[in-house]
Protein backbone atom coordinates (compact mmCIF):
# COMPACT_ATOMS: atom_id res chain seq x y z
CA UNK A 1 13.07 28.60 -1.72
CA UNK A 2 9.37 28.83 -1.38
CA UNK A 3 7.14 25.95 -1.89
CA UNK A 4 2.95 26.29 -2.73
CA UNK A 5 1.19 24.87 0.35
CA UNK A 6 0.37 21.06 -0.83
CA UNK A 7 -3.94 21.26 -0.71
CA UNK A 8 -4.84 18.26 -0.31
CA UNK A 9 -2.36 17.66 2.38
CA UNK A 10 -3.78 20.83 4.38
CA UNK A 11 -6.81 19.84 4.24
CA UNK A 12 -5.62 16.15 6.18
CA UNK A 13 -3.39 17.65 8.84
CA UNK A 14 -1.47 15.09 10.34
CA UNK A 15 1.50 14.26 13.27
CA UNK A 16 4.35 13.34 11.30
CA UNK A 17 7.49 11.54 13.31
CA UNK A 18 11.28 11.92 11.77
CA UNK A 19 14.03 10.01 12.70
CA UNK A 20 17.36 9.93 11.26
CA UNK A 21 21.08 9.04 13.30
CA UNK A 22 21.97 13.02 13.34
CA UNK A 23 20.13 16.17 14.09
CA UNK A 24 22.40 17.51 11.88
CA UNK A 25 21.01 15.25 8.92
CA UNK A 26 17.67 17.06 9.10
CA UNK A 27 19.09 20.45 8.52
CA UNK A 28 21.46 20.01 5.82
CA UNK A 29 19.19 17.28 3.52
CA UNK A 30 15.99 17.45 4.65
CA UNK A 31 15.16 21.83 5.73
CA UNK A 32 13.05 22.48 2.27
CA UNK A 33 11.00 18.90 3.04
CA UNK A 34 10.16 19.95 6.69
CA UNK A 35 9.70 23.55 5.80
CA UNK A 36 7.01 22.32 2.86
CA UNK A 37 5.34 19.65 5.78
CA UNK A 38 4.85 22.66 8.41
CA UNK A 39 3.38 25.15 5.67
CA UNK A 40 0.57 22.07 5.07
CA UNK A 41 -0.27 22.40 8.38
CA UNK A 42 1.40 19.06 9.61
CA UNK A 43 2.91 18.94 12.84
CA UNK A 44 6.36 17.25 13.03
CA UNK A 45 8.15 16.29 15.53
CA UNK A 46 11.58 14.90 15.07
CA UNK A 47 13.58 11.48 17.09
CA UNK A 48 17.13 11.96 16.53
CA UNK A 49 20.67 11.58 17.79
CA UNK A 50 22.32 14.67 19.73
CA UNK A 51 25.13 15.36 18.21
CA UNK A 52 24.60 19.07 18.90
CA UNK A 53 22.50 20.06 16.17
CA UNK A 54 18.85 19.42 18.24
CA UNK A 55 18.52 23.72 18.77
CA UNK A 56 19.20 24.27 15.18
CA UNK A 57 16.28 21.58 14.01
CA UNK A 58 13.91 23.00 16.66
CA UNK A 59 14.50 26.65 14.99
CA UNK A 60 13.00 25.16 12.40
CA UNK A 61 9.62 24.92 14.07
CA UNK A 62 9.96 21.01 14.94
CA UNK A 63 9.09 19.62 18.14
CA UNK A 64 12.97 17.32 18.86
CA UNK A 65 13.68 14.11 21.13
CA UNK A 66 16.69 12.96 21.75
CA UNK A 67 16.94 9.70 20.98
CA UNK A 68 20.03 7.87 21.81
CA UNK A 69 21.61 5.63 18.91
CA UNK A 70 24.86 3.88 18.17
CA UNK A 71 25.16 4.36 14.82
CA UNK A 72 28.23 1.86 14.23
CA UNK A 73 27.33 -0.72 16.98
CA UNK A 74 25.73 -3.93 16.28
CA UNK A 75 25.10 -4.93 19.90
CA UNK A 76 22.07 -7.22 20.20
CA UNK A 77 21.48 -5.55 23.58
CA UNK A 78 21.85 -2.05 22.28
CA UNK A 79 19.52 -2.17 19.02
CA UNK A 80 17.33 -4.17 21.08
CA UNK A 81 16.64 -1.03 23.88
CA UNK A 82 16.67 1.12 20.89
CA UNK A 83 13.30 -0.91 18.92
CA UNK A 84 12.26 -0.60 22.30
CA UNK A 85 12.58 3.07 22.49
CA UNK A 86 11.03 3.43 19.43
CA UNK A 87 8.13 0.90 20.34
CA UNK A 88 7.65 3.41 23.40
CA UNK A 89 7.67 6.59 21.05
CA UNK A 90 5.13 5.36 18.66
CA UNK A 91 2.27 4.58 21.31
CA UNK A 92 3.19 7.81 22.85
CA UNK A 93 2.87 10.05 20.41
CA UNK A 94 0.64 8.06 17.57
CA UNK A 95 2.03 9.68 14.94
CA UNK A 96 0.02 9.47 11.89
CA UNK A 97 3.02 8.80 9.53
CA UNK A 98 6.57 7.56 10.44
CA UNK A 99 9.61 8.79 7.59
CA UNK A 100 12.80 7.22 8.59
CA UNK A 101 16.27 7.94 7.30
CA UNK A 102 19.77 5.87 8.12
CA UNK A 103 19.71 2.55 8.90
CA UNK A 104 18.76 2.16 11.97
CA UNK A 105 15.68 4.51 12.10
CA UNK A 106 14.87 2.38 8.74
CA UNK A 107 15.05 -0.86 10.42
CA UNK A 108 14.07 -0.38 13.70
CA UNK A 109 11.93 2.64 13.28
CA UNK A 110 10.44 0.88 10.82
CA UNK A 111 9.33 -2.21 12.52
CA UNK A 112 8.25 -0.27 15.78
CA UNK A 113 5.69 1.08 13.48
CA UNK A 114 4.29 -1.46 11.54
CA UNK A 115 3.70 -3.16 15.00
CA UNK A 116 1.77 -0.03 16.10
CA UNK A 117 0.23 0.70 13.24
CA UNK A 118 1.81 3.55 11.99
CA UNK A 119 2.13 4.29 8.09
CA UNK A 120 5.78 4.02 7.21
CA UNK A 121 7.80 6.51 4.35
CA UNK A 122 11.58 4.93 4.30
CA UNK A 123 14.34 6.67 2.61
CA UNK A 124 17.28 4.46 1.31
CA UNK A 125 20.28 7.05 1.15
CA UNK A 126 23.12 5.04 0.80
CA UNK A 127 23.76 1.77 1.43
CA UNK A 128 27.27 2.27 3.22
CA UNK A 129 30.27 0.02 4.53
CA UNK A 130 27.41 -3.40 4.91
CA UNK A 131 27.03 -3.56 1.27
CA UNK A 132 29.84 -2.71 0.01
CA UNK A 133 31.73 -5.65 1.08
CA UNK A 134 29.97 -8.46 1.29
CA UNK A 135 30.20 -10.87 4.31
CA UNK A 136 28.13 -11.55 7.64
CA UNK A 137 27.39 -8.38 8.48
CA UNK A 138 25.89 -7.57 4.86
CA UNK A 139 23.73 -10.74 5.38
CA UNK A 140 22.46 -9.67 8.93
CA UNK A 141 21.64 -6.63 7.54
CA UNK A 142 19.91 -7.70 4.83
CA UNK A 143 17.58 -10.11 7.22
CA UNK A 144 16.80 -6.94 9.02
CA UNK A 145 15.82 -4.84 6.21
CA UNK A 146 13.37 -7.25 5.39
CA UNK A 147 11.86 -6.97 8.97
CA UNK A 148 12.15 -3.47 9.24
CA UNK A 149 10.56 -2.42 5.61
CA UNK A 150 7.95 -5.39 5.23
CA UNK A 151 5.15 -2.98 6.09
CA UNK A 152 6.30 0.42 4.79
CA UNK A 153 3.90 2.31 2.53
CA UNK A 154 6.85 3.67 0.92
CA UNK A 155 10.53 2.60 0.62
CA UNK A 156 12.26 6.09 -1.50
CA UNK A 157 15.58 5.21 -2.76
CA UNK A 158 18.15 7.74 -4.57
CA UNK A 159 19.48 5.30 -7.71
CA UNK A 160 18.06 2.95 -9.55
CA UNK A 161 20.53 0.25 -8.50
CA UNK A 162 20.18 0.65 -4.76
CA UNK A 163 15.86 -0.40 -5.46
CA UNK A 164 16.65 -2.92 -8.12
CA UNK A 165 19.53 -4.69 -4.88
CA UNK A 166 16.38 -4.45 -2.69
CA UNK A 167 14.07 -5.72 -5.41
CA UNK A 168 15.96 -8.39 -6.31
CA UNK A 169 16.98 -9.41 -2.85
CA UNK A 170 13.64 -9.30 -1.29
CA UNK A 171 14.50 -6.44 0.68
CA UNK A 172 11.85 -4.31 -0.64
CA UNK A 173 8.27 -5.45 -2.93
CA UNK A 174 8.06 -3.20 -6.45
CA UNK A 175 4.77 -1.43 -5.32
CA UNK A 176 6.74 0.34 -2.44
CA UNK A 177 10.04 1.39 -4.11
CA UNK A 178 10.12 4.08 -5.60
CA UNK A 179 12.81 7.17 -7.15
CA UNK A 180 13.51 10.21 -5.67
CA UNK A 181 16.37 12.65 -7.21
CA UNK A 182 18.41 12.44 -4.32
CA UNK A 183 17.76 14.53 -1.20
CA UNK A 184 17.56 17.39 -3.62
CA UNK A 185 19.15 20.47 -4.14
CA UNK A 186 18.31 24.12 -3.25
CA UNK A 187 18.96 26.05 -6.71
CA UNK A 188 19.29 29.42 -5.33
CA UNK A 189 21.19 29.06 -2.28
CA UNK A 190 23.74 27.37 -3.88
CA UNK A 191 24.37 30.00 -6.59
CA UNK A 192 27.87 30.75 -8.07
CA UNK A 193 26.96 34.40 -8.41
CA UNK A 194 27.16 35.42 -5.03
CA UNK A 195 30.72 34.08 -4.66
CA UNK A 196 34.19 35.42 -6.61
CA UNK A 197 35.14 32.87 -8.91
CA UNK A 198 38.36 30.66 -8.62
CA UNK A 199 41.69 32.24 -8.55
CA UNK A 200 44.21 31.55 -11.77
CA UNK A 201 46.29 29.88 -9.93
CA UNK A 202 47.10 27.72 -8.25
CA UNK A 203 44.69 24.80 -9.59
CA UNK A 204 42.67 23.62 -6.71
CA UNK A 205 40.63 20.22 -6.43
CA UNK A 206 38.12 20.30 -4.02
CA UNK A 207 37.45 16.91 -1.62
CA UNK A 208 34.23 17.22 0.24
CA UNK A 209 33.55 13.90 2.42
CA UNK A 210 33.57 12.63 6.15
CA UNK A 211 37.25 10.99 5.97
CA UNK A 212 36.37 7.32 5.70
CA UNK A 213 38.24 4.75 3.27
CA UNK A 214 34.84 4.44 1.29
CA UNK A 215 34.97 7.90 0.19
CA UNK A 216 37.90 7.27 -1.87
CA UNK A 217 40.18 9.47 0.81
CA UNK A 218 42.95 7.14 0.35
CA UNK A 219 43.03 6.95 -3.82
CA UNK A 220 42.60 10.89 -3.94
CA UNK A 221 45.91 11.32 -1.80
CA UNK A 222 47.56 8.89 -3.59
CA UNK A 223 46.49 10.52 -6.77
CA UNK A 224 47.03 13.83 -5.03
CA UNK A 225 51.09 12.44 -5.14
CA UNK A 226 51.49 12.04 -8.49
CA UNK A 227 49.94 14.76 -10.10
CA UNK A 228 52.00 16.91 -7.75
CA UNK A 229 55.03 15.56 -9.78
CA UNK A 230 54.12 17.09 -12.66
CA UNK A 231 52.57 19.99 -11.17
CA UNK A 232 53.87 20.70 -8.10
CA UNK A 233 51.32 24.08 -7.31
CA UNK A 234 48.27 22.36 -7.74
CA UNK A 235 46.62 22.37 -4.53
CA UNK A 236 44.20 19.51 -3.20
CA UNK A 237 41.91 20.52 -0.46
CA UNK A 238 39.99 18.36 2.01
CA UNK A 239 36.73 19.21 3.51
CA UNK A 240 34.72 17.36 6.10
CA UNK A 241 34.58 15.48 9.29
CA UNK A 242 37.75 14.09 10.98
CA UNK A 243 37.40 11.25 13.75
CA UNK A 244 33.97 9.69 12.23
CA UNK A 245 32.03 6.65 13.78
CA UNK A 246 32.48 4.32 11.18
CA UNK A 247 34.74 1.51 10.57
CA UNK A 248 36.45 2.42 7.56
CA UNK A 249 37.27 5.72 9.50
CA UNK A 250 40.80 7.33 8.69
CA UNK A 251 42.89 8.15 12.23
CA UNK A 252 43.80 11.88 12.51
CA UNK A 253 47.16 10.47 12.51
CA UNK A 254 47.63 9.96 9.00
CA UNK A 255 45.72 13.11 7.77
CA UNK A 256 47.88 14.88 9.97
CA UNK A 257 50.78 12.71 8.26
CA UNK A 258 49.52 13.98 5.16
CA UNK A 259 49.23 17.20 5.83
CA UNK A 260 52.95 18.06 7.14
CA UNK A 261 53.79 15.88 3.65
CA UNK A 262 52.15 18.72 1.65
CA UNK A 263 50.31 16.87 0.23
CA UNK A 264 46.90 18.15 0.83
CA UNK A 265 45.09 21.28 3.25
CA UNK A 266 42.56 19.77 5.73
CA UNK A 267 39.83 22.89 6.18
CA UNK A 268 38.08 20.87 8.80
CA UNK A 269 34.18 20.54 8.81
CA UNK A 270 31.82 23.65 8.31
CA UNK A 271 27.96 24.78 8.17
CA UNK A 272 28.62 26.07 4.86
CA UNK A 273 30.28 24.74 1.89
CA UNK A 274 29.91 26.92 -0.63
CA UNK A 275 32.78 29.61 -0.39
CA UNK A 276 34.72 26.39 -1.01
CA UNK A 277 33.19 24.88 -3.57
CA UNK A 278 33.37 28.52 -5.02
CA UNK A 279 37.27 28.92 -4.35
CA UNK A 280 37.73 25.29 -6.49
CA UNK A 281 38.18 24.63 -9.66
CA UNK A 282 37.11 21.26 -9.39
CA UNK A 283 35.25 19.05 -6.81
CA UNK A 284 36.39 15.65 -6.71
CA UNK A 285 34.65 12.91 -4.90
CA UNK A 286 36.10 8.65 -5.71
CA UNK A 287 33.56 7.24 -3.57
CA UNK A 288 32.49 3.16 -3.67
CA UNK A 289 29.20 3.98 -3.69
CA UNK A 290 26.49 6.52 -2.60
CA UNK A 291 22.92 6.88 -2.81
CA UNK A 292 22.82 9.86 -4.28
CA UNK A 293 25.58 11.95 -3.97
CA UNK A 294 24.74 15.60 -1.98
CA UNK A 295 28.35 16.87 -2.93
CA UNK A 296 27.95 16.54 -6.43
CA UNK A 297 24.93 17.77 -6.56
CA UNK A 298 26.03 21.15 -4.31
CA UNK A 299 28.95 21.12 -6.70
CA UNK A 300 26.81 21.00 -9.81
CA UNK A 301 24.61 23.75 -8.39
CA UNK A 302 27.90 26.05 -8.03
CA UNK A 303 28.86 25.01 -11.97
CA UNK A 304 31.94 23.47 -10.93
CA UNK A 305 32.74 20.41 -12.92
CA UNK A 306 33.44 17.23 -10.74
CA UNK A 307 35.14 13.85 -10.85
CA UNK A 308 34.10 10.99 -9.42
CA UNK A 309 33.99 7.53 -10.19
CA UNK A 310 31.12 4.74 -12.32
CA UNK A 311 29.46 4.00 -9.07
CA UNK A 312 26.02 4.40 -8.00
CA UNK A 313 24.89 7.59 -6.94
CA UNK A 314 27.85 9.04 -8.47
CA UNK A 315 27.82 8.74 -12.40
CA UNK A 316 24.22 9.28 -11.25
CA UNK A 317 25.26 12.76 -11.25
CA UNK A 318 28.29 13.75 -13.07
CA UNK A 319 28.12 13.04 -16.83
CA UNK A 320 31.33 11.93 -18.28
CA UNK A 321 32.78 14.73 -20.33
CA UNK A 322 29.92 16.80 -20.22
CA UNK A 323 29.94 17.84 -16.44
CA UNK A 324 33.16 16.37 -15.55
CA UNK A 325 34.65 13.54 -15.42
CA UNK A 326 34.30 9.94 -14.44
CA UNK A 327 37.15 7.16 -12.90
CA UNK A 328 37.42 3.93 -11.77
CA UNK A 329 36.31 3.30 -8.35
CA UNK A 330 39.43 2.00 -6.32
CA UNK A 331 41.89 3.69 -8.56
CA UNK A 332 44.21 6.00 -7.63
CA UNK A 333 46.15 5.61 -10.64
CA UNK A 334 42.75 6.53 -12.96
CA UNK A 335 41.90 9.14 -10.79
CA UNK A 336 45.40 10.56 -11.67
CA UNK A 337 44.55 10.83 -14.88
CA UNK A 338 41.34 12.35 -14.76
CA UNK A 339 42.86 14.83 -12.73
CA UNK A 340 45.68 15.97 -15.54
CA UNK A 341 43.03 15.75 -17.82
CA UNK A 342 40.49 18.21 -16.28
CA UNK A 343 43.81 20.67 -15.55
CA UNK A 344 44.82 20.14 -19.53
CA UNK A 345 41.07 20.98 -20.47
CA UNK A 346 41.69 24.57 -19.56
CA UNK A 347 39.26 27.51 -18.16
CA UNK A 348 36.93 27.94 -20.85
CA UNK A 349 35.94 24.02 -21.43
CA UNK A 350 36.22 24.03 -17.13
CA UNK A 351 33.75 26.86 -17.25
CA UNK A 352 30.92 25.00 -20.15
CA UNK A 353 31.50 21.98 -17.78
CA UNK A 354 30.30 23.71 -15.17
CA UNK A 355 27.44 25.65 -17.10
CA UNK A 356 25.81 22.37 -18.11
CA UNK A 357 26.33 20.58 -14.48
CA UNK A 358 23.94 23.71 -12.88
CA UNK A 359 21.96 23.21 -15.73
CA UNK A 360 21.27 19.74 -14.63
CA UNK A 361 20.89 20.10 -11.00
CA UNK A 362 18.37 22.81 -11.82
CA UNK A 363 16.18 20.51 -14.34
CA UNK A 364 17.05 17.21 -12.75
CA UNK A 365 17.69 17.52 -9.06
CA UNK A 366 15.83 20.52 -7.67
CA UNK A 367 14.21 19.99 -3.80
CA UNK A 368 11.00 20.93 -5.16
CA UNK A 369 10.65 17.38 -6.68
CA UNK A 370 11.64 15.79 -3.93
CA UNK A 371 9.49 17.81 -1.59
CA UNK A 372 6.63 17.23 -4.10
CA UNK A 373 7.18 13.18 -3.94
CA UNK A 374 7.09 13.23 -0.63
CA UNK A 375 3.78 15.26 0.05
CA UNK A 376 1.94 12.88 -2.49
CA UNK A 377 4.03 9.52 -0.84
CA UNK A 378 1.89 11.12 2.78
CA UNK A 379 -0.87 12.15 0.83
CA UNK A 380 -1.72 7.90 -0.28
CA UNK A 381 -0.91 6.82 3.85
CA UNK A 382 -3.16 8.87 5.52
């Protein structure tokens, strides 16, 4: 997709810093918003982690720097030469405007360039396994969020009730939260038409995650069981990365354990999820919570229905009975349910479903809003 070249912005070129845990981050949610910066005339330059993806972001015509980050740890010593790093970066390069994604890039990023001087832009994705159990580690994080976002021009979050949490908590003043539509969604390039639809049979639900206990991996096996008592065909397919920094992470053990059950296919991780999403006849996704859910969204782009559960950033998304369907978070035996009731609803309610989710992404969720929130957001620090 092409965007019109911002005016204003062109005519106030600027140095614009990224910084997000993952290279690969940048070019799977954030391509159409550093395409749209580079045709204003910014340049950008990009701090991330290597994970392998730094070629692929510099193809995109952004200068990259590796910057080392753990993205589970909570060593003292460890975040502490990372605020460093980024202390260093800042009065290197005096970049005009600093956008930070992730936590630590938020927090750390964040406070490396209020103490430089640098004009802030914070994105909120998700708040992840520190809020959704709450103990120390929720606290701590909190304390830091305050530090890291106290100066930010803009904090961006993806659902209302991650800004009203921050609001509420002090985390974040009402002049600099604001709503974006997710990390938006590319219309065209995720376009049912240039796949073959699903095959009759067998039924096949669709889970797209990295394999951590907050995605709901565990209920949508366990749901995965019992509809395969009734309907022993119906296929459940997995999607996503194995092995995953994060401490809710599920041990290749017991996906291989369910695997040789039968009870679902593990496809691994790919660059491209559409043939997929195209080959099922429903995406399911039980998460705890999300910011704003980029399966979903790719899902409702390809007019499959989806179920997933009354969290935020999820019934964000899906509308109950109109784009799919909606469970209780935690609940394997709900899930169940909603999965014999979108294989009862049959292929021509499946297909309307589906019709009205691409409907939505297109009105509702397109990258061209988000891109356009973000050139004004620049636009009022500079």
């Amino acid at each position: 997709m092409r965007y019109a070249c911002n005016v204003d912005a062109a005519l106030t070129m600027a140095k614009i810093l990224l910084s997000v845990n993952a290279a690969w981050n940048i070019v799977n949610f954030r391509a159409a918003l550093v395409r749209a910066l580079i045709a204003d005339g910014h340049e950008v330059i990009a701090a991330v982690g290597d994970d392998g993806w730094l070629p692929q972001v510099a193809a995109m015509g952004v200068r990259t720097i590796a910057l080392p980050m753990a993205n589970r740890g909570m060593s003292p010593v460890a975040d502490a030469i990372l605020f460093a790093r980024y202390c260093r970066l800042m009065r290197r390069e005096r970049p005009d405007v600093f956008l930070g994604w992730t936590i630590k890039p938020n927090i750390y990023g964040g406070l490396a360039a209020g103490l430089t001087g640098v004009a802030a832009i914070n994105n909120i994705s998700g708040l992840g396994t520190a809020f959704i159990r709450t103990n120390w580690l929720t606290r701590l994080v909190r304390s830091l969020y305050r530090l890291g976002l106290r100066r930010s021009s803009t904090i961006f979050f993806q659902n209302r009730h991650d800004r009203d949490l921050f609001v509420e908590r002090g985390m974040a003043r009402p002049g600099q939260a604001a709503l974006l539509p997710g990390s938006g969604i590319d219309i065209t390039h995720f376009d049912p038409a240039l796949f073959d639809p699903p095959r009759s049979s067998p039924f096949r639900f669709l889970l797209i995650a990295r394999l951590i206990a907050d995605k709901g991996v565990h209920e949508y096996v366990a749901a995965a069981r019992a509809v395969r008592r009734i309907y022993p065909d119906v296929a459940f397919d997995v999607l996503g990365f194995l092995d995953v920094d994060n401490r809710t992470a599920i041990a290749r053990s017991t996906v291989e354990a369910w695997v040789a059950e039968g009870l679902i296919t593990y496809h691994g991780a790919t660059d491209d999820v559409r043939p997929f999403i195209a080959a099922a006849d429903c995406v399911v996704l039980p998460s705890y919570r999300e910011g704003t859910s980029r399966v979903l969204l790719e899902a409702a782009a390809m007019a499959t229905p989806a179920i997933t559960t009354n969290a935020p950033g999820c019934a964000d998304v899906v509308q109950d009975g109109t784009t799919g369907l909606i469970c209780n978070p935690r609940d394997a035996d709900d899930l169940a349910a909603k999965l014999l009731s979108m294989i009862a609803l049959g292929p021509s309610m499946r297909e309307g479903m589906g019709g009205a989710a691409r409907d939505l992404a297109s009105t509702a969720f397109s990258d061209a809003k988000v891109v356009e929130r973000y050139q004004q957001a620049i636009d009022r620090a500079l």
